[in-house]
N, C-alpha and C. Protein backbone atom coordinates (compact mmCIF):
# COMPACT_ATOMS: atom_id res chain seq x y z
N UNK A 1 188.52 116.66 95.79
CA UNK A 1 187.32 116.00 95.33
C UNK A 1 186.32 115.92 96.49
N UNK A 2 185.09 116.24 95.97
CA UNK A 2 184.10 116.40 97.13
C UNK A 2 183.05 114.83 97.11
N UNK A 3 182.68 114.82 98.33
CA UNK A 3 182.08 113.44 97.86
C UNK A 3 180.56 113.74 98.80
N UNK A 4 179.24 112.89 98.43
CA UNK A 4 178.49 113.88 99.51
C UNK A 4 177.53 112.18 99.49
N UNK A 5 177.10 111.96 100.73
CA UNK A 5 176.65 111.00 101.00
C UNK A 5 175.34 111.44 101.89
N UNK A 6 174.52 110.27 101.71
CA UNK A 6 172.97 110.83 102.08
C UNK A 6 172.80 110.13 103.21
N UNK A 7 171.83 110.72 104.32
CA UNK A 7 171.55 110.30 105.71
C UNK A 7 170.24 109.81 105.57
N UNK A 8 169.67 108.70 105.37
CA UNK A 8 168.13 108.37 105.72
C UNK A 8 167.46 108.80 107.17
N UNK A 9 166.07 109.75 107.57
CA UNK A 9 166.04 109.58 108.72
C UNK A 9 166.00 108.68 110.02
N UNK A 10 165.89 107.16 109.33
CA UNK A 10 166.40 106.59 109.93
C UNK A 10 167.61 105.95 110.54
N UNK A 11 168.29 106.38 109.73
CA UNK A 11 170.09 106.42 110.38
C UNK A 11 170.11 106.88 111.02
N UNK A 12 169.66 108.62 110.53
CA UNK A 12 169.69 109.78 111.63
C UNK A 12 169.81 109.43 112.94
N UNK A 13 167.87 108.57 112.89
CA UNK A 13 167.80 108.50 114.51
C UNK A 13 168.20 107.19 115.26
N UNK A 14 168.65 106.42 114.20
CA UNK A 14 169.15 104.87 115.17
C UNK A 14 170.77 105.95 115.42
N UNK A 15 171.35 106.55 114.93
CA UNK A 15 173.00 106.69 115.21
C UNK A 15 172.83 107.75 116.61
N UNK A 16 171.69 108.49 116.56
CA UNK A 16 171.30 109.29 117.57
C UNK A 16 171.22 108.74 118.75
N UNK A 17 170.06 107.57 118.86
CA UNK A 17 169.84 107.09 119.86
C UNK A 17 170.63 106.20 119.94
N UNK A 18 171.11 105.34 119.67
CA UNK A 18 172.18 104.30 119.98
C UNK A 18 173.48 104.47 119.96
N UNK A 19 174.15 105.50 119.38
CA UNK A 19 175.71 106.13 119.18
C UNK A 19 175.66 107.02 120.14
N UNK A 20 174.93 108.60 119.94
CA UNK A 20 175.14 109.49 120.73
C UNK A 20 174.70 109.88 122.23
N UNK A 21 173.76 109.06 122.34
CA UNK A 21 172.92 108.92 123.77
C UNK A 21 173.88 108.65 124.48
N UNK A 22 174.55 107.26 124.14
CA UNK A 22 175.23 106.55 124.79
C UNK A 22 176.37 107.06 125.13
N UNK A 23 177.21 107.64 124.59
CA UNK A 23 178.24 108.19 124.37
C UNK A 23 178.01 109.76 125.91
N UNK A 24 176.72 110.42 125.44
CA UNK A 24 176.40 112.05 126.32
C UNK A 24 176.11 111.02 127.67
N UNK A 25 175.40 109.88 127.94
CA UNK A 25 175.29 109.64 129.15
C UNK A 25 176.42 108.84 129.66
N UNK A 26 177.64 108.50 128.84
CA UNK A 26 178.52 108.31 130.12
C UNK A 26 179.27 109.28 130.17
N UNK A 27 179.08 110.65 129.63
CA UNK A 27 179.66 112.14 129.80
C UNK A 27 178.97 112.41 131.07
N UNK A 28 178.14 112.09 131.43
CA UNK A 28 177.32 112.58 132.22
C UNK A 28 176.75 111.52 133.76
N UNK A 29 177.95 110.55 133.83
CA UNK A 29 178.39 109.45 134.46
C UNK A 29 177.25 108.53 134.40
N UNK A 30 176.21 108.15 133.76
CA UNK A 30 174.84 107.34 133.33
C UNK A 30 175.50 106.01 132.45
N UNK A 31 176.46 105.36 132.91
CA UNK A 31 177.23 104.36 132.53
C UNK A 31 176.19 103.22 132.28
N UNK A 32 175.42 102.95 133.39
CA UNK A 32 174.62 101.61 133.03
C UNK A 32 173.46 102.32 131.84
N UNK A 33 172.73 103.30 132.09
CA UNK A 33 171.99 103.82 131.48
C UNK A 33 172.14 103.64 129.45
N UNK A 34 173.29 103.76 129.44
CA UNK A 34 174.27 103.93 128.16
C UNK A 34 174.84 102.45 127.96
N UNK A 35 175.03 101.67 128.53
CA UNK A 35 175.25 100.47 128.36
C UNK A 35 174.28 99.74 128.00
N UNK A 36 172.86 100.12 128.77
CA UNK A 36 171.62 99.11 128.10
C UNK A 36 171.16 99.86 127.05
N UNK A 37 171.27 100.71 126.66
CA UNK A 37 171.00 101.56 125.18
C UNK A 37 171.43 101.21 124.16
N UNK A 38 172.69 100.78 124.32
CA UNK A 38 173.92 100.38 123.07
C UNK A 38 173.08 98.94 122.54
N UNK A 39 172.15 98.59 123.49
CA UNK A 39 171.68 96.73 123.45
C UNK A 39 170.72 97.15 122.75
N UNK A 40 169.64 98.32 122.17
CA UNK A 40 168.71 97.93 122.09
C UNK A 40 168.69 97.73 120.54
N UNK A 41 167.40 97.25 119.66
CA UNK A 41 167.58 96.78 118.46
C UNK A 41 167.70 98.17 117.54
N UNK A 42 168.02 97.99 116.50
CA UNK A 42 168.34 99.40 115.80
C UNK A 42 166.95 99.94 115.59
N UNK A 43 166.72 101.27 115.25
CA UNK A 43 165.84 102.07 114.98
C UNK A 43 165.90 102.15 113.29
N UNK A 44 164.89 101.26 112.81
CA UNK A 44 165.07 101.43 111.58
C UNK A 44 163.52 102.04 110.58
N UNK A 45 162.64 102.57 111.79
CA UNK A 45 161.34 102.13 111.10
C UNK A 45 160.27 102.51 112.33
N UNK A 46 158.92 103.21 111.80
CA UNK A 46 158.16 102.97 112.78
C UNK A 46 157.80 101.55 113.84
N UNK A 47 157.86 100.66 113.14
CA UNK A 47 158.31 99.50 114.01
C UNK A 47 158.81 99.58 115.06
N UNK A 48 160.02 99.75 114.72
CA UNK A 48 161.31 99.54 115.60
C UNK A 48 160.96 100.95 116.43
N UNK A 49 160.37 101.89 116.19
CA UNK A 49 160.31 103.58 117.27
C UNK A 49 159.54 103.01 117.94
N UNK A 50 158.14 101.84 117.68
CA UNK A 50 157.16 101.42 118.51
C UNK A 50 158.01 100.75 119.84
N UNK A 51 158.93 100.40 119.70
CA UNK A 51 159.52 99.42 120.86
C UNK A 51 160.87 100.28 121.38
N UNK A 52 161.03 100.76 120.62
CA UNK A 52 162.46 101.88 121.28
C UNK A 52 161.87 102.51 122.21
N UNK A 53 160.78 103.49 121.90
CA UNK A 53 160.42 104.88 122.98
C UNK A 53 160.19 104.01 124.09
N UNK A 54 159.04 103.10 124.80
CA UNK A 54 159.35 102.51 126.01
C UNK A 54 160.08 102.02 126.48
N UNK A 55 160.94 101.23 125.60
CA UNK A 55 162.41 101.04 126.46
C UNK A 55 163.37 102.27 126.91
N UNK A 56 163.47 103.17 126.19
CA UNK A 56 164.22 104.47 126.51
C UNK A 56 163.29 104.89 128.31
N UNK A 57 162.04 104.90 128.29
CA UNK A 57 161.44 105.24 129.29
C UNK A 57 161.91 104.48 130.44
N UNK A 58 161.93 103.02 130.26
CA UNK A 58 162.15 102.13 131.32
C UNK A 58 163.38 102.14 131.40
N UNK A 59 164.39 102.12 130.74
CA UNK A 59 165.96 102.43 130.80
C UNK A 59 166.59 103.44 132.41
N UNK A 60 165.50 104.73 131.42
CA UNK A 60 165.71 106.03 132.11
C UNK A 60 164.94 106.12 133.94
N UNK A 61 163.84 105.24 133.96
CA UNK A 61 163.53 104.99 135.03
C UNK A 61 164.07 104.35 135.86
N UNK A 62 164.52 102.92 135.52
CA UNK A 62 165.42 102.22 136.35
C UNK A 62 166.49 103.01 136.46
N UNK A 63 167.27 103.44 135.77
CA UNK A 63 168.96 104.43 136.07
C UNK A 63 168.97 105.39 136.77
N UNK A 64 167.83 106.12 136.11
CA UNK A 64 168.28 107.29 137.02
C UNK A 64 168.89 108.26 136.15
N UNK A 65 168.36 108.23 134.60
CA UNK A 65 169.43 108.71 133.62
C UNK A 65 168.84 110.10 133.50
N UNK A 66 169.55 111.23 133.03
CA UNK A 66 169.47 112.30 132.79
C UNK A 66 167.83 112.50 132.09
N UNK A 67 167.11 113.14 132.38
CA UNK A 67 165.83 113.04 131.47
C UNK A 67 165.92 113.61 129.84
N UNK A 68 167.06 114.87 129.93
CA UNK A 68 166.80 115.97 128.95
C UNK A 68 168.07 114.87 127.77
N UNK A 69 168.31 114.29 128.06
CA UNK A 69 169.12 113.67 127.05
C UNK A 69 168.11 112.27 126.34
N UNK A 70 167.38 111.56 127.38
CA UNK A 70 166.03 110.83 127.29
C UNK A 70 165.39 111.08 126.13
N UNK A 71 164.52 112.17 127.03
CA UNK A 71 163.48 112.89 126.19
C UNK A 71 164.01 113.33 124.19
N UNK A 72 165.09 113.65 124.89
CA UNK A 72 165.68 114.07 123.06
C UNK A 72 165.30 113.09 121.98
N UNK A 73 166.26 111.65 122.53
CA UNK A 73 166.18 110.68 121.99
C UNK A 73 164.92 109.72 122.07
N UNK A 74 164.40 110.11 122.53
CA UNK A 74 162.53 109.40 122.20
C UNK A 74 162.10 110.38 121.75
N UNK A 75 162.14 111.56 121.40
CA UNK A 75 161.77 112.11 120.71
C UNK A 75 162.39 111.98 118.80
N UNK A 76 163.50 111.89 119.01
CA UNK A 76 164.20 111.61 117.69
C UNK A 76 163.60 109.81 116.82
N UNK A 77 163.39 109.04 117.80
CA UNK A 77 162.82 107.87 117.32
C UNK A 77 161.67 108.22 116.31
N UNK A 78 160.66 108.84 117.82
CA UNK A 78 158.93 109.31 117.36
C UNK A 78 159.10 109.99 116.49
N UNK A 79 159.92 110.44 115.79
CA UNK A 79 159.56 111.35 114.76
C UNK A 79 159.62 110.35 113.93
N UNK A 80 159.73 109.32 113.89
CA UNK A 80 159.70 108.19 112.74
C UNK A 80 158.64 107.50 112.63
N UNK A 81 157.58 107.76 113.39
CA UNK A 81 156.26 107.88 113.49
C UNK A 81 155.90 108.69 112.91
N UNK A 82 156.10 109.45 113.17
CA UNK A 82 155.69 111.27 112.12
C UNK A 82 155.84 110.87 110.96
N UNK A 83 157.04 110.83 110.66
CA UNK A 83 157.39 110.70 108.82
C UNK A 83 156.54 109.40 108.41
N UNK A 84 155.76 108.59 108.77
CA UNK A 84 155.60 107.57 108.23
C UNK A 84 153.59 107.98 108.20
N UNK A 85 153.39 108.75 108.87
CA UNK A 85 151.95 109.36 108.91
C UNK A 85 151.83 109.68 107.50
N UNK A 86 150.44 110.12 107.35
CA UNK A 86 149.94 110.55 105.52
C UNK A 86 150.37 111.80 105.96
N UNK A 87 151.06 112.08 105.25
CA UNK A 87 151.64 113.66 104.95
C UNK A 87 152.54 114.27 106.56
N UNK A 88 153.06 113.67 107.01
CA UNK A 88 153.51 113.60 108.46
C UNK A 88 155.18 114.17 107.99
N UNK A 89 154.90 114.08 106.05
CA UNK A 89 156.96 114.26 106.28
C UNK A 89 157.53 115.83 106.39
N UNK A 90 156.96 116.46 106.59
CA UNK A 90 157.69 117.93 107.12
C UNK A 90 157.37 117.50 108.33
N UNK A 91 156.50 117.47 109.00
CA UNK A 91 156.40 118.02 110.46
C UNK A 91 157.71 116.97 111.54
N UNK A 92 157.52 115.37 110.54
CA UNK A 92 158.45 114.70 111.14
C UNK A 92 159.93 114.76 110.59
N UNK A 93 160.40 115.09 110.01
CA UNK A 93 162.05 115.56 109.81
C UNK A 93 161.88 116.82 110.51
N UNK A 94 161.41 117.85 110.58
CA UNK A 94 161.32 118.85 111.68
C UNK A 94 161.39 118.60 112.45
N UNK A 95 160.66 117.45 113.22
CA UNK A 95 160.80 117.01 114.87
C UNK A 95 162.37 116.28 114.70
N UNK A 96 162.76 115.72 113.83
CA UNK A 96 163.56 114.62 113.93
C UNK A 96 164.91 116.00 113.97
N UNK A 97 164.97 116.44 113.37
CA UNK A 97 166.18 117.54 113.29
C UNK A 97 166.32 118.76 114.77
N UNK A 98 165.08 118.77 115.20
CA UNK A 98 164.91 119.82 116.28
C UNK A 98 165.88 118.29 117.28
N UNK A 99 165.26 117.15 117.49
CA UNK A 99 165.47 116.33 119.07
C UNK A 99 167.16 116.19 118.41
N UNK A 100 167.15 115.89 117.60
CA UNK A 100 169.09 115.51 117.25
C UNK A 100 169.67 116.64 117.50
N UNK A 101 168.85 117.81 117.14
CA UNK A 101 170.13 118.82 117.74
C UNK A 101 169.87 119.44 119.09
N UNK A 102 168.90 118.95 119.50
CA UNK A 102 168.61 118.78 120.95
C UNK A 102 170.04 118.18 122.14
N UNK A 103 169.47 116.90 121.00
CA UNK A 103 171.04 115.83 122.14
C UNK A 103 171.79 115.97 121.69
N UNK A 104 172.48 116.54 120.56
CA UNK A 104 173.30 116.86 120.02
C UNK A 104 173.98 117.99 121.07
N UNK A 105 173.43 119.10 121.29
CA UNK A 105 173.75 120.11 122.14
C UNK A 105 173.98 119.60 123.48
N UNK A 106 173.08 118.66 124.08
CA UNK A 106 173.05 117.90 125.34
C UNK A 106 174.57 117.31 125.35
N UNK A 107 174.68 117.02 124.38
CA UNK A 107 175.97 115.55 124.46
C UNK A 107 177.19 116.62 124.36
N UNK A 108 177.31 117.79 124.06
CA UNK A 108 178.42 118.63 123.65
C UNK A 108 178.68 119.38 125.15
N UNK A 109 177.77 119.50 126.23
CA UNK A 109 177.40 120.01 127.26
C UNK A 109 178.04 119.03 128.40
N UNK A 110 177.70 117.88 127.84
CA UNK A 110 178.39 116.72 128.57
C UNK A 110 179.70 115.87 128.40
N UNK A 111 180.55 117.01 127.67
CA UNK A 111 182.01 117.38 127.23
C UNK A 111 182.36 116.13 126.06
N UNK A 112 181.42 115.75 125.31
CA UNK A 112 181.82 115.24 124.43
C UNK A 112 182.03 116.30 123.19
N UNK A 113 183.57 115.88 122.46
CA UNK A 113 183.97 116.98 121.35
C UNK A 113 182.81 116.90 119.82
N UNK A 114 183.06 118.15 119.42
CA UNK A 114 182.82 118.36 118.62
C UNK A 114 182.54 117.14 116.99
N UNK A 115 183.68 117.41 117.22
CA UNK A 115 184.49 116.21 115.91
C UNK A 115 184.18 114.55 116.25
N UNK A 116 183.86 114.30 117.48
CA UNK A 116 183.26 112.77 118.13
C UNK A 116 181.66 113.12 117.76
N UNK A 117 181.04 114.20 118.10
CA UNK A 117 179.53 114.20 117.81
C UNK A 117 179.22 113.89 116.55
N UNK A 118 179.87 114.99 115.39
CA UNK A 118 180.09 114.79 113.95
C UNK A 118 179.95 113.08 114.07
N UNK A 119 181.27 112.47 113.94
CA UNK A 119 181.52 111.21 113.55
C UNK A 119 180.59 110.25 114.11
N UNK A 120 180.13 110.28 115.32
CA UNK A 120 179.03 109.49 115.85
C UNK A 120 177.47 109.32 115.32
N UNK A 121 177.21 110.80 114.25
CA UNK A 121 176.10 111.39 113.54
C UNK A 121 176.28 110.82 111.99
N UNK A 122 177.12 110.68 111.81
CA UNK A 122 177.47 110.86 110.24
C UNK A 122 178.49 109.76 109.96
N UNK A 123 178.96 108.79 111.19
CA UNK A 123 178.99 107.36 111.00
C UNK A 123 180.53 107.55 110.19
């Protein structure tokens, strides 16, 4: 029996930035970096991307954290900006799917498995 369950892009990108970030930067020994990430409020909403992307910045500044894993994940937020623009919803699930498999690839690089990325994505 097959069962098929739907991803809002905002799951997408709160499980992105708050599951998988966290997870590729202590692959990538960014322990505190990934520890104050796990704190921040969920990504549920242009709202919530308004206050995520500068904290990701200031996170990454104070640590010392990898940029290209950063950048992914403020990018995966902002696209929740995108989708919420007048007619913004292709270009932003496009952005939102390009930065997840961005860090997605990042986090697989930074020897996290396969089957942990899956489950960290898809909850």
């Amino acid at each position: 029996m097959s069962r098929s369950t739907s991803l809002s892009a905002e799951t997408l990108a709160d499980r992105a930035v708050r599951n998988l970030l966290p997870r590729a930067l202590d692959g990538r020994g960014a322990a505190e970096a990934a520890s104050r990430i796990r704190a921040l409020p969920e990504v549920t909403g242009a709202d919530a991307a308004r206050t995520v992307q500068p904290a990701l910045e200031r996170i990454a500044r104070a640590t010392q954290a990898p940029p290209d894993l950063i950048r992914a994940a403020a990018q995966a937020s902002g696209a929740l900006l995108r989708l919420e623009l007048p007619g913004g919803e292709e270009a932003g699930a496009a952005q939102l799917v390009s930065a997840v498999t961005r860090l997605a690839l990042a986090a697989g690089r930074s020897g996290l498995a396969v089957s942990d990325l899956v489950a960290l994505l898809l909850g």
